[in-house]
PDB file of N, CA and C in Angstrom:
ATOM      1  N   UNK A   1      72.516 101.929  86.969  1.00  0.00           N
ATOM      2  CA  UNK A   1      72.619 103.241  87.568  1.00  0.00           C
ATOM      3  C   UNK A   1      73.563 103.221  88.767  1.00  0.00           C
ATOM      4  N   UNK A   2      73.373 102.051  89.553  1.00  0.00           N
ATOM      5  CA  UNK A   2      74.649 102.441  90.862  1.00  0.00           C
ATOM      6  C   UNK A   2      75.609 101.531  90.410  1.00  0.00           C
ATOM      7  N   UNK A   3      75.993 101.352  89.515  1.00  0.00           N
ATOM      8  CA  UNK A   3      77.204 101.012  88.833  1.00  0.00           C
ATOM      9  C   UNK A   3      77.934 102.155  88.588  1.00  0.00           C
ATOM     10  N   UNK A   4      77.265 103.281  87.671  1.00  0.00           N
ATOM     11  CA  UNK A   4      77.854 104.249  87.780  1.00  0.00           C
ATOM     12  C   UNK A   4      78.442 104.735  88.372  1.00  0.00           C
ATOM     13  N   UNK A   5      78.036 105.084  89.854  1.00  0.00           N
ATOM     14  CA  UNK A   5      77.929 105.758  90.796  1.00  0.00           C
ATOM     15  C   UNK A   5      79.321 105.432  91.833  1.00  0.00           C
ATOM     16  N   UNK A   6      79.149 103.544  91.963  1.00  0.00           N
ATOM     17  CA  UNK A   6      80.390 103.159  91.765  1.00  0.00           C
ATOM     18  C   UNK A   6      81.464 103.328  91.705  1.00  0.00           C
ATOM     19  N   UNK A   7      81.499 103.423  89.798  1.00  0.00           N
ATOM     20  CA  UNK A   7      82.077 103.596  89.260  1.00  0.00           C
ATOM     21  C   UNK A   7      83.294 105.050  89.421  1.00  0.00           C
ATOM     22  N   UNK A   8      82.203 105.779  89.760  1.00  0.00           N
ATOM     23  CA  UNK A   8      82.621 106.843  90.016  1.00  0.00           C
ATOM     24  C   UNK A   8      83.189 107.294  91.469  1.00  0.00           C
ATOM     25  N   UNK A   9      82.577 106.719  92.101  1.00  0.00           N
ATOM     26  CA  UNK A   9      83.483 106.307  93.577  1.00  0.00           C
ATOM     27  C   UNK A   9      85.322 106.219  93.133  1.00  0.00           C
ATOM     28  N   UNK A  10      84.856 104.744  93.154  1.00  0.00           N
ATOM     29  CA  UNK A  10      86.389 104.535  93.005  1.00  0.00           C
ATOM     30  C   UNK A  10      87.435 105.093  92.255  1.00  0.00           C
ATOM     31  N   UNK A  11      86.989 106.040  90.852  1.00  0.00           N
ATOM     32  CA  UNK A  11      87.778 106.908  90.644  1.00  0.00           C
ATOM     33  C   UNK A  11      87.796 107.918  91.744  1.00  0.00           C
ATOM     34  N   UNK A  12      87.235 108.398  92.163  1.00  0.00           N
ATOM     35  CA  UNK A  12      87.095 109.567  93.085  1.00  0.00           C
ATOM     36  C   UNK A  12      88.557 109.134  94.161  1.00  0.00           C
ATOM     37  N   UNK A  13      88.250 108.043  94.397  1.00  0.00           N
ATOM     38  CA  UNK A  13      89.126 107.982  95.530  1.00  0.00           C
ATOM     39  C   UNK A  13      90.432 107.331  95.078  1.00  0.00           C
ATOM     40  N   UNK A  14      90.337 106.870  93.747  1.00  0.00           N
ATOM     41  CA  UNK A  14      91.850 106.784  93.169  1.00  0.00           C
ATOM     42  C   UNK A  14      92.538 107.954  93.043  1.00  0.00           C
ATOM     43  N   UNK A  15      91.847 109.098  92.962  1.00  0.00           N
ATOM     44  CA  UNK A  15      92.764 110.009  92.255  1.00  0.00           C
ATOM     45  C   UNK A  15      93.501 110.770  93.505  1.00  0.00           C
ATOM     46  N   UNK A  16      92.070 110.748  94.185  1.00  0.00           N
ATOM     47  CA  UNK A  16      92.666 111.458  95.586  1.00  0.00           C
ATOM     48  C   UNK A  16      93.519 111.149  96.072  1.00  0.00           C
ATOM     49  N   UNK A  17      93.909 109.276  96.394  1.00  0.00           N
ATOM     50  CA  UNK A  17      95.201 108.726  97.109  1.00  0.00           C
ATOM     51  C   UNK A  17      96.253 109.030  96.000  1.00  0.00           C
ATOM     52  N   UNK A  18      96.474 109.534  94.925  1.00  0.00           N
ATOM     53  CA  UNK A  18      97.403 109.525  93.619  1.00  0.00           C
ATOM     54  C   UNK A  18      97.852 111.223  94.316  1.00  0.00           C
ATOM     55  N   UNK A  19      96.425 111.827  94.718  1.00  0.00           N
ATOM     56  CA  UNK A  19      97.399 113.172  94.740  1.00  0.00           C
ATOM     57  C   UNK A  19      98.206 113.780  96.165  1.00  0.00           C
ATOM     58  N   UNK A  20      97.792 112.846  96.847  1.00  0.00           N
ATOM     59  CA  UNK A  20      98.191 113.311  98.289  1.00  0.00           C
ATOM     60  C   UNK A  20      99.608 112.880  98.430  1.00  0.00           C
ATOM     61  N   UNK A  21     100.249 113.793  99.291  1.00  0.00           N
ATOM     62  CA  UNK A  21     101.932 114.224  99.335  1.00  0.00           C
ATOM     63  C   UNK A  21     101.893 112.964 100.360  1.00  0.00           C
ATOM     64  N   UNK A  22     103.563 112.278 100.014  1.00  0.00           N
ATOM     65  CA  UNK A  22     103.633 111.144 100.740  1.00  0.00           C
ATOM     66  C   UNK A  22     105.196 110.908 100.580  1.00  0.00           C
ATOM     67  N   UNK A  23     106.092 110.333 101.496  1.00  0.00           N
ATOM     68  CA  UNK A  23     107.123 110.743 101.896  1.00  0.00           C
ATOM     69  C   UNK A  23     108.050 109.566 100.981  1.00  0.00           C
ATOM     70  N   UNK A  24     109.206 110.812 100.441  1.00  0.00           N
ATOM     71  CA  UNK A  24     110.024 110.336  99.040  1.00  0.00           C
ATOM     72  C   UNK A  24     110.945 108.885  99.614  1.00  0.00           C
ATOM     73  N   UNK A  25     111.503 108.017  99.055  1.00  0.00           N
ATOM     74  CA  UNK A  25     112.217 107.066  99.612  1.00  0.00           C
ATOM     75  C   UNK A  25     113.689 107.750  99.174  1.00  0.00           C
ATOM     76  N   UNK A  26     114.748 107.500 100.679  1.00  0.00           N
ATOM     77  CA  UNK A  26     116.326 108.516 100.815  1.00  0.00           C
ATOM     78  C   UNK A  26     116.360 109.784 101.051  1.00  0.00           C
ATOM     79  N   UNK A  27     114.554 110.216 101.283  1.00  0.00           N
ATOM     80  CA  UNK A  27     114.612 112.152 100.980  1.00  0.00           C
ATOM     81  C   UNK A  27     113.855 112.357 102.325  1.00  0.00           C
ATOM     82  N   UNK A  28     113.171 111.174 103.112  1.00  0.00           N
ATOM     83  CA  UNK A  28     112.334 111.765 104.214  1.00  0.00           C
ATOM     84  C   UNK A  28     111.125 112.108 103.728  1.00  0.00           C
ATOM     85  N   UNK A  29     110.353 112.822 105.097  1.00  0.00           N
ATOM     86  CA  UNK A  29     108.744 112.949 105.021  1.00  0.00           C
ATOM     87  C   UNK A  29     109.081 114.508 105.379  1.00  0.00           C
ATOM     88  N   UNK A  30     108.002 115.158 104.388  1.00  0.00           N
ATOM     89  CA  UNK A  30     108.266 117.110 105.162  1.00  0.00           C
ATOM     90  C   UNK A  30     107.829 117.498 106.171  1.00  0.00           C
ATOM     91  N   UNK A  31     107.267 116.389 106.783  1.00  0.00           N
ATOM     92  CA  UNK A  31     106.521 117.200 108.342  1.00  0.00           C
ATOM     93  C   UNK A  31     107.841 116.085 109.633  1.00  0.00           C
ATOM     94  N   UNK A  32     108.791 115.236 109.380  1.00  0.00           N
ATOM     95  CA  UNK A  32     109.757 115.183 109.881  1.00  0.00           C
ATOM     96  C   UNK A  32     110.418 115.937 109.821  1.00  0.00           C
ATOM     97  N   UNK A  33     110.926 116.192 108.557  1.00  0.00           N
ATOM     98  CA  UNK A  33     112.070 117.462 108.463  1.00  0.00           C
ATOM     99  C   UNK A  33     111.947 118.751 109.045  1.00  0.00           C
ATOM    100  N   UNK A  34     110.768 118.844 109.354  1.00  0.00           N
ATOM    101  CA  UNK A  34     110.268 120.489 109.611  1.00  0.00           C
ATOM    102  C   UNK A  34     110.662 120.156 111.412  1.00  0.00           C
ATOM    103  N   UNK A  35     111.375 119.579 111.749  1.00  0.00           N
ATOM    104  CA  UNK A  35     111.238 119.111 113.283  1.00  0.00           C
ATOM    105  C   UNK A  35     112.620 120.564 113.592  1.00  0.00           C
ATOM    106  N   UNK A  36     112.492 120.605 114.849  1.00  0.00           N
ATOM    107  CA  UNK A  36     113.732 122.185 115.219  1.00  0.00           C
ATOM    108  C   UNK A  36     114.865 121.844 115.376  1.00  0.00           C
ATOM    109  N   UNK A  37     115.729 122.612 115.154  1.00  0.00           N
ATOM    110  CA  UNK A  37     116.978 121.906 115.050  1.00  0.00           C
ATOM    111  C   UNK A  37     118.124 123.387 115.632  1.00  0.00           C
ATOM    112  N   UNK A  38     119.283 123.104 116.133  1.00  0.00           N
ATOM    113  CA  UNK A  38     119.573 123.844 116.924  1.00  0.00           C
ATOM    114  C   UNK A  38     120.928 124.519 115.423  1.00  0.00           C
ATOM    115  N   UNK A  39     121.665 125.136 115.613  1.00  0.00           N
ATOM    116  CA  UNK A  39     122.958 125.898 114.708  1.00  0.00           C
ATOM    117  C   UNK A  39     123.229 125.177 113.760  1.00  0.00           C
ATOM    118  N   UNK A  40     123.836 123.728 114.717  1.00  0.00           N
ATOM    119  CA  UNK A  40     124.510 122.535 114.334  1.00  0.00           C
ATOM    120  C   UNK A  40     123.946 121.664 113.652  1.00  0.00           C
ATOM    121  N   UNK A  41     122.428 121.548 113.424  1.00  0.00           N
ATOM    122  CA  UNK A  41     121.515 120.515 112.969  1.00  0.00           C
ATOM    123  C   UNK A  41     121.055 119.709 113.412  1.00  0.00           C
ATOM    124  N   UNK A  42     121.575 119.686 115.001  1.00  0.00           N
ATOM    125  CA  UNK A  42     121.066 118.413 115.716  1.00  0.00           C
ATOM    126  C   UNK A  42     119.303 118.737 116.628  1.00  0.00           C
ATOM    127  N   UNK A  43     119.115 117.745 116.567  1.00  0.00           N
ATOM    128  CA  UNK A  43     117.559 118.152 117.742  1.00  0.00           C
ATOM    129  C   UNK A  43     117.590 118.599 118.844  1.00  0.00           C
ATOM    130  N   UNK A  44     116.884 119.616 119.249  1.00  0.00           N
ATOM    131  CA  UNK A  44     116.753 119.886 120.520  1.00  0.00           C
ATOM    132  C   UNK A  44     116.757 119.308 121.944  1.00  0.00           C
ATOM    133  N   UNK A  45     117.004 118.855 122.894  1.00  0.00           N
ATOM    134  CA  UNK A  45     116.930 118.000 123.940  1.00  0.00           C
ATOM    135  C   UNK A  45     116.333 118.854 125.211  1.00  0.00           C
ATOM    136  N   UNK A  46     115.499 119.655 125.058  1.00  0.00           N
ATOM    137  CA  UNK A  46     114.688 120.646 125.948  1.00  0.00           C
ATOM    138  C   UNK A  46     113.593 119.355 126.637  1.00  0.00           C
ATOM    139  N   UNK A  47     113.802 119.739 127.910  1.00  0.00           N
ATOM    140  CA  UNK A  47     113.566 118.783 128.996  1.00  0.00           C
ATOM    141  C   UNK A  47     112.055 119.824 129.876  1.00  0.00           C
ATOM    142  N   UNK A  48     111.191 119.407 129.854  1.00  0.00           N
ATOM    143  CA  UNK A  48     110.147 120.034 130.142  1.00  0.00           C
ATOM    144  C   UNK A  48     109.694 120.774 131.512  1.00  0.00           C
ATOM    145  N   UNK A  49     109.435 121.712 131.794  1.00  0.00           N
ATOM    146  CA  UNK A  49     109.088 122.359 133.314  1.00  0.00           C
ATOM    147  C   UNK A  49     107.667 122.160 133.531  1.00  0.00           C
ATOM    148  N   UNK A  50     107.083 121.817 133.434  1.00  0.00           N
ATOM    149  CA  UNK A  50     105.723 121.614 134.226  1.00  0.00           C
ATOM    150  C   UNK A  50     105.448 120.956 135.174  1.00  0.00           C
ATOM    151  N   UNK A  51     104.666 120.779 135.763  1.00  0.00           N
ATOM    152  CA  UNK A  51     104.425 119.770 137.142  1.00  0.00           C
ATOM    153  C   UNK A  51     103.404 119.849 137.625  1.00  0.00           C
ATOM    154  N   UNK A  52     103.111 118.478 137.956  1.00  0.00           N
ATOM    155  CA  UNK A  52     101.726 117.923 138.500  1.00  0.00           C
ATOM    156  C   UNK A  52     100.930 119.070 139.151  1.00  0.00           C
ATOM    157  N   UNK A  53     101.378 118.779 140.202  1.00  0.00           N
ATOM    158  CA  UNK A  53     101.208 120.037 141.318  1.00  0.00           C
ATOM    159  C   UNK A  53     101.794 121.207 141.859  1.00  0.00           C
ATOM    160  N   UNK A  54     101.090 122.147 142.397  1.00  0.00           N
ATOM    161  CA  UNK A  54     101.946 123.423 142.559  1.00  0.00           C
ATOM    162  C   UNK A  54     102.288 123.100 143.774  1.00  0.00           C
ATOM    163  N   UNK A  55     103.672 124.003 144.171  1.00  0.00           N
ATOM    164  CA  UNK A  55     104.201 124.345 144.860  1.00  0.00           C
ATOM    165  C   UNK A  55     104.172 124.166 146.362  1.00  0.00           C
ATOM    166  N   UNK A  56     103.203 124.679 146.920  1.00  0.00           N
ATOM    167  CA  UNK A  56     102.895 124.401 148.207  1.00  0.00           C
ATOM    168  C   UNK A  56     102.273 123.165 148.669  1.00  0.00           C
ATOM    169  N   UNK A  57     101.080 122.671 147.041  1.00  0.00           N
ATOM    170  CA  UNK A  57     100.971 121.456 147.846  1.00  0.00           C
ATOM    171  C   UNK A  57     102.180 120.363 147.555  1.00  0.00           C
ATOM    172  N   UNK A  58     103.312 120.148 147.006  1.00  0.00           N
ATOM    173  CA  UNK A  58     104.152 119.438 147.141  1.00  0.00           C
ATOM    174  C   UNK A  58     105.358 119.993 148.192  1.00  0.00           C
ATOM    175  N   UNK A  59     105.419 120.736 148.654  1.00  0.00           N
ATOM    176  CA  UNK A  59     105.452 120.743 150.411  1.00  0.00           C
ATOM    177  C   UNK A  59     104.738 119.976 151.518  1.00  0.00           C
ATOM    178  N   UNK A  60     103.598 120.321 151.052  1.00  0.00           N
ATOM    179  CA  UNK A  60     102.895 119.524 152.038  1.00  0.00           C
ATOM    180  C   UNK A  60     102.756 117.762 151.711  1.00  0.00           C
ATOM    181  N   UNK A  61     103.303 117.902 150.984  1.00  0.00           N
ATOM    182  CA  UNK A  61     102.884 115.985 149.978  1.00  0.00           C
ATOM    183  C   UNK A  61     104.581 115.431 150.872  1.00  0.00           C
ATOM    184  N   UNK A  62     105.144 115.882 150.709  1.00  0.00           N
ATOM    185  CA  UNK A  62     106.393 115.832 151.110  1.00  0.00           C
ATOM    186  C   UNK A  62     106.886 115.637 152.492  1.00  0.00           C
ATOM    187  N   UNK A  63     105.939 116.454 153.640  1.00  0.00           N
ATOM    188  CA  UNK A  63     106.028 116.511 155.278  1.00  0.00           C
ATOM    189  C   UNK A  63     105.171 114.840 155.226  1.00  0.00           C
ATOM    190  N   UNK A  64     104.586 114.298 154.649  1.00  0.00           N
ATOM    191  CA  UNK A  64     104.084 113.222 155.396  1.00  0.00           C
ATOM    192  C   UNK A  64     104.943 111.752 154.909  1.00  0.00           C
TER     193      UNK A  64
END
């Protein structure tokens, strides 16, 4: 009986790794490709604005 069961496992999980999307060899992966790309095709180089701290206290981080 848990031979079966088994049995049936490991198909289960053969088929599943058989059906899942997985990235072509010379063609790329589709969740690389999907990356942004500017007119020209090249990647973006957007340089980030956020910061630690606001404003005033890096004034004050700064006087000492």
């Amino acid at each position: 009986m848990h031979r079966k069961y088994l049995i049936f496992g490991l198909l289960a999980l053969f088929s599943l790794t058989i059906s899942l999307p997985s990235c072509a060899p010379k063609y790329g992966c589709p969740s690389v490709e999907a990356a942004k790309t500017d007119r020209k095709g090249e990647l973006k180089s957007k340089k980030g604005k956020s910061e630690l701290f606001p404003k005033s206290m890096r004034k004050k981080m700064k006087k000492h």
